[in-house]
C-alpha atoms as a PDB file:
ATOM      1  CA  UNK A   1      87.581  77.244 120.965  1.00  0.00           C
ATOM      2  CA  UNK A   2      85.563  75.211 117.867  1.00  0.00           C
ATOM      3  CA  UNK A   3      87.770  72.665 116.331  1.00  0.00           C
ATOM      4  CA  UNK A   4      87.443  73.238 112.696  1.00  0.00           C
ATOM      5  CA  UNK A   5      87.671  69.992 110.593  1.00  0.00           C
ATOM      6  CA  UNK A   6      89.908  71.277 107.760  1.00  0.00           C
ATOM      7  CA  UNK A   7      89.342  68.194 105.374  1.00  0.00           C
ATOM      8  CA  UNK A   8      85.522  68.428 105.683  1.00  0.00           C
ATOM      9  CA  UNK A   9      86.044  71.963 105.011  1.00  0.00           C
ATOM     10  CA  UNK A  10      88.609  71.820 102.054  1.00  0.00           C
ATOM     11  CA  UNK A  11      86.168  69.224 100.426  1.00  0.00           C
ATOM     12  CA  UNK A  12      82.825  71.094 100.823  1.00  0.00           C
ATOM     13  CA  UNK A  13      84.728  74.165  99.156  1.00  0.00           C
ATOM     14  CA  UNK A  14      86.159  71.630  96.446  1.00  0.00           C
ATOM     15  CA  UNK A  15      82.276  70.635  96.350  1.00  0.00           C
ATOM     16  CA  UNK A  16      80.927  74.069  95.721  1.00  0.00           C
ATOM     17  CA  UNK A  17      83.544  74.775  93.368  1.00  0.00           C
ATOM     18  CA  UNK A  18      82.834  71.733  90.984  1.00  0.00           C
ATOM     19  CA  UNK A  19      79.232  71.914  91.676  1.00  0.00           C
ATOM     20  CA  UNK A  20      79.411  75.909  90.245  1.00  0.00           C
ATOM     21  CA  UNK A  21      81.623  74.360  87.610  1.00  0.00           C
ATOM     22  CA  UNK A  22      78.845  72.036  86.788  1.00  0.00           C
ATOM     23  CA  UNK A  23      76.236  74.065  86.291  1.00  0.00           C
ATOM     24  CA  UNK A  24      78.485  76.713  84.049  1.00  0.00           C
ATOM     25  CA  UNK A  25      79.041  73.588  81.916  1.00  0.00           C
ATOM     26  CA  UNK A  26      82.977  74.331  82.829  1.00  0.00           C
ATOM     27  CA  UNK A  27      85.958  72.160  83.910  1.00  0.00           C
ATOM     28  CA  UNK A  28      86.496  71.891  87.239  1.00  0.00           C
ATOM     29  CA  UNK A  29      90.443  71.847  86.741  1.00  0.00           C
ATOM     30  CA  UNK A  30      89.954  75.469  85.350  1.00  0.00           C
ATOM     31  CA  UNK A  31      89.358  77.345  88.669  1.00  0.00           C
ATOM     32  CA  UNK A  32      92.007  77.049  90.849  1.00  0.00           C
ATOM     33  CA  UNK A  33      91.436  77.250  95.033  1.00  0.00           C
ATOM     34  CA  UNK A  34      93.266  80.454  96.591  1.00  0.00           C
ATOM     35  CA  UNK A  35      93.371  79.645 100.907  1.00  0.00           C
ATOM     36  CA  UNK A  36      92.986  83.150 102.157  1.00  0.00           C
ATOM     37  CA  UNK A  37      94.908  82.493 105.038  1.00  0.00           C
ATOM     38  CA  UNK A  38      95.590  86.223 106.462  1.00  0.00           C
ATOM     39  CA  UNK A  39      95.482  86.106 110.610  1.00  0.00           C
ATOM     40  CA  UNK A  40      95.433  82.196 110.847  1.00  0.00           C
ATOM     41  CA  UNK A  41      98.129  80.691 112.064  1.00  0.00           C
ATOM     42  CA  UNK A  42     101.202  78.052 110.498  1.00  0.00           C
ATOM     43  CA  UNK A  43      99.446  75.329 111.830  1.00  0.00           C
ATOM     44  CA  UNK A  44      96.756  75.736 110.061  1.00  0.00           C
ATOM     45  CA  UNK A  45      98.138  76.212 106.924  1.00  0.00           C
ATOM     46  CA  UNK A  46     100.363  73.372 107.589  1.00  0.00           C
ATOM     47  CA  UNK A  47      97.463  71.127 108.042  1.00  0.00           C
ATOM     48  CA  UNK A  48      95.787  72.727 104.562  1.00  0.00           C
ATOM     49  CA  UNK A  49      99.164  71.935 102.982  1.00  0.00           C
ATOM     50  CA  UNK A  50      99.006  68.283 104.274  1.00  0.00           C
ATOM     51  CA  UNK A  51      95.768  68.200 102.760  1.00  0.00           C
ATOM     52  CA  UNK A  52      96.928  69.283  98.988  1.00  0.00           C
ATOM     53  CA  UNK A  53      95.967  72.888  99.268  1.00  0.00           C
ATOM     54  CA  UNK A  54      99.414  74.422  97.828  1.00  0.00           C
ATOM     55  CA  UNK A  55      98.615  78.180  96.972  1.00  0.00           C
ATOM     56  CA  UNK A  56      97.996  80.615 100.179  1.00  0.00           C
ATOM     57  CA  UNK A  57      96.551  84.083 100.110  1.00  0.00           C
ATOM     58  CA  UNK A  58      98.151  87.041 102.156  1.00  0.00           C
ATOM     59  CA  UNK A  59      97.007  90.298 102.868  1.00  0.00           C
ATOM     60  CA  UNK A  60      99.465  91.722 105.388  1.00  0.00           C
ATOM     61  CA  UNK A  61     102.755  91.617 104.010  1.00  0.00           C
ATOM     62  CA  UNK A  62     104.832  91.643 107.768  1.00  0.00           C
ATOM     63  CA  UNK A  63     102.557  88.864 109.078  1.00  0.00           C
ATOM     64  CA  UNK A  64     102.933  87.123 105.673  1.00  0.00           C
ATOM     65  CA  UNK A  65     106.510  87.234 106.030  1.00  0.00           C
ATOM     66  CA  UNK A  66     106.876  85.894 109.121  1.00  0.00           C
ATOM     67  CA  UNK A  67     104.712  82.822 108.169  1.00  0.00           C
ATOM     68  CA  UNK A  68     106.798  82.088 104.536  1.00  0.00           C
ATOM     69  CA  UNK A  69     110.220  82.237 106.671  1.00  0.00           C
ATOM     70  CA  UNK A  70     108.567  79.586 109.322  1.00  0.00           C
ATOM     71  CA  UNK A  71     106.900  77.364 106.270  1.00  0.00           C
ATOM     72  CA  UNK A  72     110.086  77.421 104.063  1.00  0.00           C
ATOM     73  CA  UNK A  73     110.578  74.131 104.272  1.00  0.00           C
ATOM     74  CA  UNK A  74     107.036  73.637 102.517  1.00  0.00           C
ATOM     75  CA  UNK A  75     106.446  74.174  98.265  1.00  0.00           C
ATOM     76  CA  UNK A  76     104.072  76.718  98.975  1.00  0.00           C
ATOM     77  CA  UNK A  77     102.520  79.170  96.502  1.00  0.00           C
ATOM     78  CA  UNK A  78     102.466  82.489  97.993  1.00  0.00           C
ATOM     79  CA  UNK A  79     100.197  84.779  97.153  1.00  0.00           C
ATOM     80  CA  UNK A  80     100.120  88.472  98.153  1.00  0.00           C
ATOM     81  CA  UNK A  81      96.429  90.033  97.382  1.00  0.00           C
ATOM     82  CA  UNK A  82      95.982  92.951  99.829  1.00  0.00           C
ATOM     83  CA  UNK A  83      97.096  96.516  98.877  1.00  0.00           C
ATOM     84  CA  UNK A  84     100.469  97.472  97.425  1.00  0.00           C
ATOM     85  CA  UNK A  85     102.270  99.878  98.847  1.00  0.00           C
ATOM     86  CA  UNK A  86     105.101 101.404  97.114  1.00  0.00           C
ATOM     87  CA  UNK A  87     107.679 101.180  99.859  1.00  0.00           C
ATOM     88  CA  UNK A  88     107.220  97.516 100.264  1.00  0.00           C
ATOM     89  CA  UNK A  89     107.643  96.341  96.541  1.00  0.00           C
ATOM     90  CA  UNK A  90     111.108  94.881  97.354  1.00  0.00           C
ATOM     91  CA  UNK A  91     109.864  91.870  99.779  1.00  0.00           C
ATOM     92  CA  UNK A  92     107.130  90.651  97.710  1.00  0.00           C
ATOM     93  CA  UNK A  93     109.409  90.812  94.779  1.00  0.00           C
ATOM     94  CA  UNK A  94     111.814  88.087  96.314  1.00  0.00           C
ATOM     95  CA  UNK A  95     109.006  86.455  98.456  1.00  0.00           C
ATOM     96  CA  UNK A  96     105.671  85.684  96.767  1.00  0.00           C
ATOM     97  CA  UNK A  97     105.235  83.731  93.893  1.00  0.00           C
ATOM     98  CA  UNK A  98     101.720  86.352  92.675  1.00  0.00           C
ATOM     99  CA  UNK A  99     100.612  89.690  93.206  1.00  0.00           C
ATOM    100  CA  UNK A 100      97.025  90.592  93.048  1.00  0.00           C
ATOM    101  CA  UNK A 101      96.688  94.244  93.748  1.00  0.00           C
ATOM    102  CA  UNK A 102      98.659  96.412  91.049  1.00  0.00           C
ATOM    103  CA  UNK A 103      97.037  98.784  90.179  1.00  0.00           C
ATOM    104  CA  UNK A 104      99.568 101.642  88.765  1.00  0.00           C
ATOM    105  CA  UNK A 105     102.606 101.346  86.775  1.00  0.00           C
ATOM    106  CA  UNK A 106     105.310 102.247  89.176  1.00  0.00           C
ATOM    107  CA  UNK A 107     104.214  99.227  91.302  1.00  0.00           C
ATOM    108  CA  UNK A 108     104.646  97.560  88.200  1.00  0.00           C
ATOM    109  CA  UNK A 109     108.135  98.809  87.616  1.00  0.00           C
ATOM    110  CA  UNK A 110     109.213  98.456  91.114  1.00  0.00           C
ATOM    111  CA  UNK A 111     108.459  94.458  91.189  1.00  0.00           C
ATOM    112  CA  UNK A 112     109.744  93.742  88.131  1.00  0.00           C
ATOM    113  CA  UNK A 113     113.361  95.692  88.874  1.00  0.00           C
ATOM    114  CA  UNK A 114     113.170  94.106  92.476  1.00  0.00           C
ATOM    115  CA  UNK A 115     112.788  90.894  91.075  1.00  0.00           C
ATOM    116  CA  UNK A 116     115.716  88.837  91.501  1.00  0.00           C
ATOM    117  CA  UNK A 117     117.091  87.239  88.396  1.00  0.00           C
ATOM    118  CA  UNK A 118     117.440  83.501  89.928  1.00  0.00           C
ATOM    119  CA  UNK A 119     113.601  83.345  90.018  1.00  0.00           C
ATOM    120  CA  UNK A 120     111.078  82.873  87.320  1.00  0.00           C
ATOM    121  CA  UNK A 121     108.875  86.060  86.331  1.00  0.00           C
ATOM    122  CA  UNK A 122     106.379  87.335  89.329  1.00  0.00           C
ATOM    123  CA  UNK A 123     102.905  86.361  87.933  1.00  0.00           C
ATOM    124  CA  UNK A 124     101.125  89.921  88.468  1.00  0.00           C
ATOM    125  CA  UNK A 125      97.418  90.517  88.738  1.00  0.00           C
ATOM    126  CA  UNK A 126      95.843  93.819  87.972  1.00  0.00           C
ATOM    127  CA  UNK A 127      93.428  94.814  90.459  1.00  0.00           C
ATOM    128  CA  UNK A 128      90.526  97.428  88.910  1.00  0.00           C
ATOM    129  CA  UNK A 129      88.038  98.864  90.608  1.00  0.00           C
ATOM    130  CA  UNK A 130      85.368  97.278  88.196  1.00  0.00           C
ATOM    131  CA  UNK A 131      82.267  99.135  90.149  1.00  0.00           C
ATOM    132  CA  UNK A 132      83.695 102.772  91.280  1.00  0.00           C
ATOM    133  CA  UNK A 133      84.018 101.745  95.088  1.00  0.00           C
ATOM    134  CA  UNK A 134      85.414 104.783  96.808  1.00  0.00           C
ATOM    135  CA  UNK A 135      86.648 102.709  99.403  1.00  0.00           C
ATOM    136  CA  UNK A 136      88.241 100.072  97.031  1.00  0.00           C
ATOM    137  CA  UNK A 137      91.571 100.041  95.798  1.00  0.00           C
ATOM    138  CA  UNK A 138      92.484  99.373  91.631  1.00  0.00           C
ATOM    139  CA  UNK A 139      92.567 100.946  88.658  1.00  0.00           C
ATOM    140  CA  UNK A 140      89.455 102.366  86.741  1.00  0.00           C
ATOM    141  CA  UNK A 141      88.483 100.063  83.901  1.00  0.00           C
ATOM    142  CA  UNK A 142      89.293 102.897  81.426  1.00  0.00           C
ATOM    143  CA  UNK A 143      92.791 103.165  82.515  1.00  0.00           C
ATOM    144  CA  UNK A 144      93.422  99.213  81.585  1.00  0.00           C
ATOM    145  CA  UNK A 145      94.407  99.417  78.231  1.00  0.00           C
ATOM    146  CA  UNK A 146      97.073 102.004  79.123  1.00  0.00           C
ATOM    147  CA  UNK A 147      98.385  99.350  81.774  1.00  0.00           C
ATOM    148  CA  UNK A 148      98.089  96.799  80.298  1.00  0.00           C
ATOM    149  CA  UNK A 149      99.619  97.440  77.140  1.00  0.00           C
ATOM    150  CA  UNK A 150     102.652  98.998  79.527  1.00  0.00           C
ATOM    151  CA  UNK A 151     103.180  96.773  81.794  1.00  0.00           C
ATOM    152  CA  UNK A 152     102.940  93.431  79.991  1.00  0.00           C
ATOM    153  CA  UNK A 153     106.543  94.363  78.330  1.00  0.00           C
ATOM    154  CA  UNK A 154     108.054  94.525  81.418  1.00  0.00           C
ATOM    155  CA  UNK A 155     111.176  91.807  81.798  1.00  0.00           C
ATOM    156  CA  UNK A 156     110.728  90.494  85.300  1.00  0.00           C
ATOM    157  CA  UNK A 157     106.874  89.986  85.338  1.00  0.00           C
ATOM    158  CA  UNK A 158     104.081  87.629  83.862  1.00  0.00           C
ATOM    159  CA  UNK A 159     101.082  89.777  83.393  1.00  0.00           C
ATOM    160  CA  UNK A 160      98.312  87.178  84.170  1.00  0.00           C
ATOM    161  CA  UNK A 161      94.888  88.584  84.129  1.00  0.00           C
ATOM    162  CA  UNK A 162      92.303  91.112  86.352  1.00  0.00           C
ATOM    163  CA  UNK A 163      91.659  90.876  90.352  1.00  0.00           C
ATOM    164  CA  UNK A 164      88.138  91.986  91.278  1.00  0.00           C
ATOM    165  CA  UNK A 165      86.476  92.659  94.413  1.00  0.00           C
ATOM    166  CA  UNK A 166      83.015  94.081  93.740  1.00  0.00           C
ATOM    167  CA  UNK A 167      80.416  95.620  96.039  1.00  0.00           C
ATOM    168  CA  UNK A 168      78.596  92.531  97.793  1.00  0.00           C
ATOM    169  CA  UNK A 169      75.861  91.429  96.143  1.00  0.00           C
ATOM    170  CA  UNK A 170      76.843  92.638  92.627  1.00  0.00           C
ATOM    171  CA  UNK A 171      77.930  90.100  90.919  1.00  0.00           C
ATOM    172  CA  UNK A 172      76.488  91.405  87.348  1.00  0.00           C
ATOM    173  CA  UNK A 173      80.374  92.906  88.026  1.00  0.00           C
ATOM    174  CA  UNK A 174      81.666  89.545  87.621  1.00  0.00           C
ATOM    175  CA  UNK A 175      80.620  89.647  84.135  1.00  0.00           C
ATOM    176  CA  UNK A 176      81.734  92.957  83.488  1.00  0.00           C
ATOM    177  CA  UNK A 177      85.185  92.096  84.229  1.00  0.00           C
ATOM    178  CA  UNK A 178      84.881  89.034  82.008  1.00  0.00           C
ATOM    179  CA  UNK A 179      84.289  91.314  79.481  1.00  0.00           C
ATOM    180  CA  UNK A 180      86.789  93.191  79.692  1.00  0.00           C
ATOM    181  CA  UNK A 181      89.431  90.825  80.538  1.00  0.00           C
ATOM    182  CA  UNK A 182      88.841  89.759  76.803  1.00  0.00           C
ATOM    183  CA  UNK A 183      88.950  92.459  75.251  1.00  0.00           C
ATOM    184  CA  UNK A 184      92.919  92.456  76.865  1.00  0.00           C
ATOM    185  CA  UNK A 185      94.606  90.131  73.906  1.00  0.00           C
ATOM    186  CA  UNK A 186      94.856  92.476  71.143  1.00  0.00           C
ATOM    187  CA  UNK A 187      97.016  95.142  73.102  1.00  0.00           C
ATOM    188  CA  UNK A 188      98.830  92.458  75.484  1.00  0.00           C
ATOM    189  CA  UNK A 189     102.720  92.265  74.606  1.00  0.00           C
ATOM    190  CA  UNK A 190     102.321  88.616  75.784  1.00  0.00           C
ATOM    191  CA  UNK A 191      98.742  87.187  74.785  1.00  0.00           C
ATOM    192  CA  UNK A 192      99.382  83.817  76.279  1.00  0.00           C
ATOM    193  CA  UNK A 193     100.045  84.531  79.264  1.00  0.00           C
ATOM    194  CA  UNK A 194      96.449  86.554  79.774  1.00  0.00           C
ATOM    195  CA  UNK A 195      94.220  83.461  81.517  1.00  0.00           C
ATOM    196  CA  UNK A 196      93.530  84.446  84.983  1.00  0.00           C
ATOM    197  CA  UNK A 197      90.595  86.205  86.569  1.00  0.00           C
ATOM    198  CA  UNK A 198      91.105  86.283  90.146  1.00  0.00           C
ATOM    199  CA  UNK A 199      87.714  87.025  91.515  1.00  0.00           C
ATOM    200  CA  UNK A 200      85.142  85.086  93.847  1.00  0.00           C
ATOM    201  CA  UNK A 201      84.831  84.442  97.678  1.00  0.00           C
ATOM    202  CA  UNK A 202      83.728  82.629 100.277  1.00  0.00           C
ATOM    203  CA  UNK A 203      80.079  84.163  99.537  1.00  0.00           C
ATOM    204  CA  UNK A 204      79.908  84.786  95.864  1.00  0.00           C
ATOM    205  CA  UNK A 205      82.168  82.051  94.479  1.00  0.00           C
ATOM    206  CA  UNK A 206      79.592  80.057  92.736  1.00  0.00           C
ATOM    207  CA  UNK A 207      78.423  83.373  90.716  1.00  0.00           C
ATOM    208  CA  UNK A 208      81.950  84.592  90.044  1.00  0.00           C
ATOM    209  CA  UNK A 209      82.782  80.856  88.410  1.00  0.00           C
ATOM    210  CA  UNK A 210      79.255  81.372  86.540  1.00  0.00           C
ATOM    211  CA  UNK A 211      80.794  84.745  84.733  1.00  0.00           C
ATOM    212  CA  UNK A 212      84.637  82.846  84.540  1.00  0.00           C
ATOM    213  CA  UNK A 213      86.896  83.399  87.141  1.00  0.00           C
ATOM    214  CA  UNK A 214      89.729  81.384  87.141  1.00  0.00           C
ATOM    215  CA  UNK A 215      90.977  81.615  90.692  1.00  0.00           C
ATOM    216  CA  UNK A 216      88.763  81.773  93.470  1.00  0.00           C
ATOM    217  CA  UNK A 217      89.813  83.723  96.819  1.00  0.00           C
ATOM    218  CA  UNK A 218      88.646  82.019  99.980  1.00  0.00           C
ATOM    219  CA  UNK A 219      88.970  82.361 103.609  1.00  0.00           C
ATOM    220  CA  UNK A 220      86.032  81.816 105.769  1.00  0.00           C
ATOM    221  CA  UNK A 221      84.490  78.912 103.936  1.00  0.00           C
ATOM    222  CA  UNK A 222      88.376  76.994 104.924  1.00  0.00           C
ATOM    223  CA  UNK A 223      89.652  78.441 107.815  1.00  0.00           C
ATOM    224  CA  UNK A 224      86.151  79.174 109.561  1.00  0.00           C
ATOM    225  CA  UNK A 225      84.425  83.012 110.655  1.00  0.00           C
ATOM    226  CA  UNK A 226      86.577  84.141 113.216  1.00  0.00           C
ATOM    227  CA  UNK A 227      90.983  84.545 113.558  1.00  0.00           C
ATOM    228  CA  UNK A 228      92.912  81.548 115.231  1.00  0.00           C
ATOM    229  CA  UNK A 229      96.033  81.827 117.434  1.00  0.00           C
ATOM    230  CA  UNK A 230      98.505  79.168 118.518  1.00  0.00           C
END
């Protein structure tokens, strides 16, 4: 198996993001690293962790689980950013820090009553389906106003901003959703807390940071092409 040197690879990734920061004339404080760490193991995450890399991704919310119970000694920032299925609202309510992929208000409603009251809000993303994918999961971009205005009055959650995953190779999407993420702050309930765009990968990060994402999602570029086991 390839050894993968996870400080060259957390600095080349820290490299392309300040280097696509550069050349958007933006700080590179104001993107924030997401480690899409979905079928890697602890140890690799551990190592990340080691390295300074505090927020993790998760897709798959029994395997994610499984690793937040084995790294609870660690201050990790858990993030859940696959799909959200109704019947599982109640773990990533008391687990994960974020939630990328709401895209209807009962999910909404569900994470916010689930939430229990000894932690601070869940910081929720709304996931829209910015190009029409029939495969793709979120909400169309004229049902975000509705949403938006709803769910950002709901007690338990922090409304944060728009998750995006657009067809490859379209990144003029990237700017779509910038635009509407600003046209957000006249019918959010809570206009301050509206500063995240959660959009960019491994292969389009540089182009996502161009348009303004705020949080960039990456897995291969870290963790390397192909699943780890211990």
């Amino acid at each position: 198996m390839t050894t993968i040197d996870f400080q060259s690879q957390l600095q080349d990734v820290h490299a392309q993001i300040n280097q696509a920061c550069l050349q958007a004339n933006r700080n590179f404080q104001d993107v924030q690293l997401l480690a899409v760490s979905k079928t890697h193991p602890v140890s690799a995450i551990s190592e990340f962790y080691q390295l300074g890399q505090k927020a993790f991704g998760e897709n798959y919310l029994q395997e994610a689980l499984e690793k937040i119970e084995h790294l609870k000694d660690l201050e990790i920032e858990w993030h859940f950013i696959g799909h959200v299925q109704r019947n599982k609202t109640k773990h990533m309510a008391e687990k994960f820090a974020w939630v990328h992929g709401v895209d209807r208000l009962i999910i909404a409603e569900r994470l916010s009553n689930q939430r229990p009251e000894n932690l601070q809000p869940l910081n929720i993303c709304l996931q829209v389906n910015i190009d029409d994918q029939d495969s793709k999961d979120g909400c169309a971009p004229d049902e975000v106003a509705e949403l938006v205005e709803k769910i950002s009055r709901l007690p338990n959650l922090k409304l944060r901003g728009f998750m995006v995953i657009p067809k490859p190779e379209h990144v003029e999407a990237f700017t779509t959703t910038k635009q509407l993420f600003d046209q957000v702050e006249q019918y959010h309930a809570q206009p301050e807390h509206w500063d995240t765009l959660s959009m960019g990968m491994s292969a389009d990060m540089a182009e996502a940071i161009q348009a303004g994402s705020t949080m960039v999602r990456v897995g291969t570029a870290l963790f390397g092409a192909r699943d780890y086991s211990d």
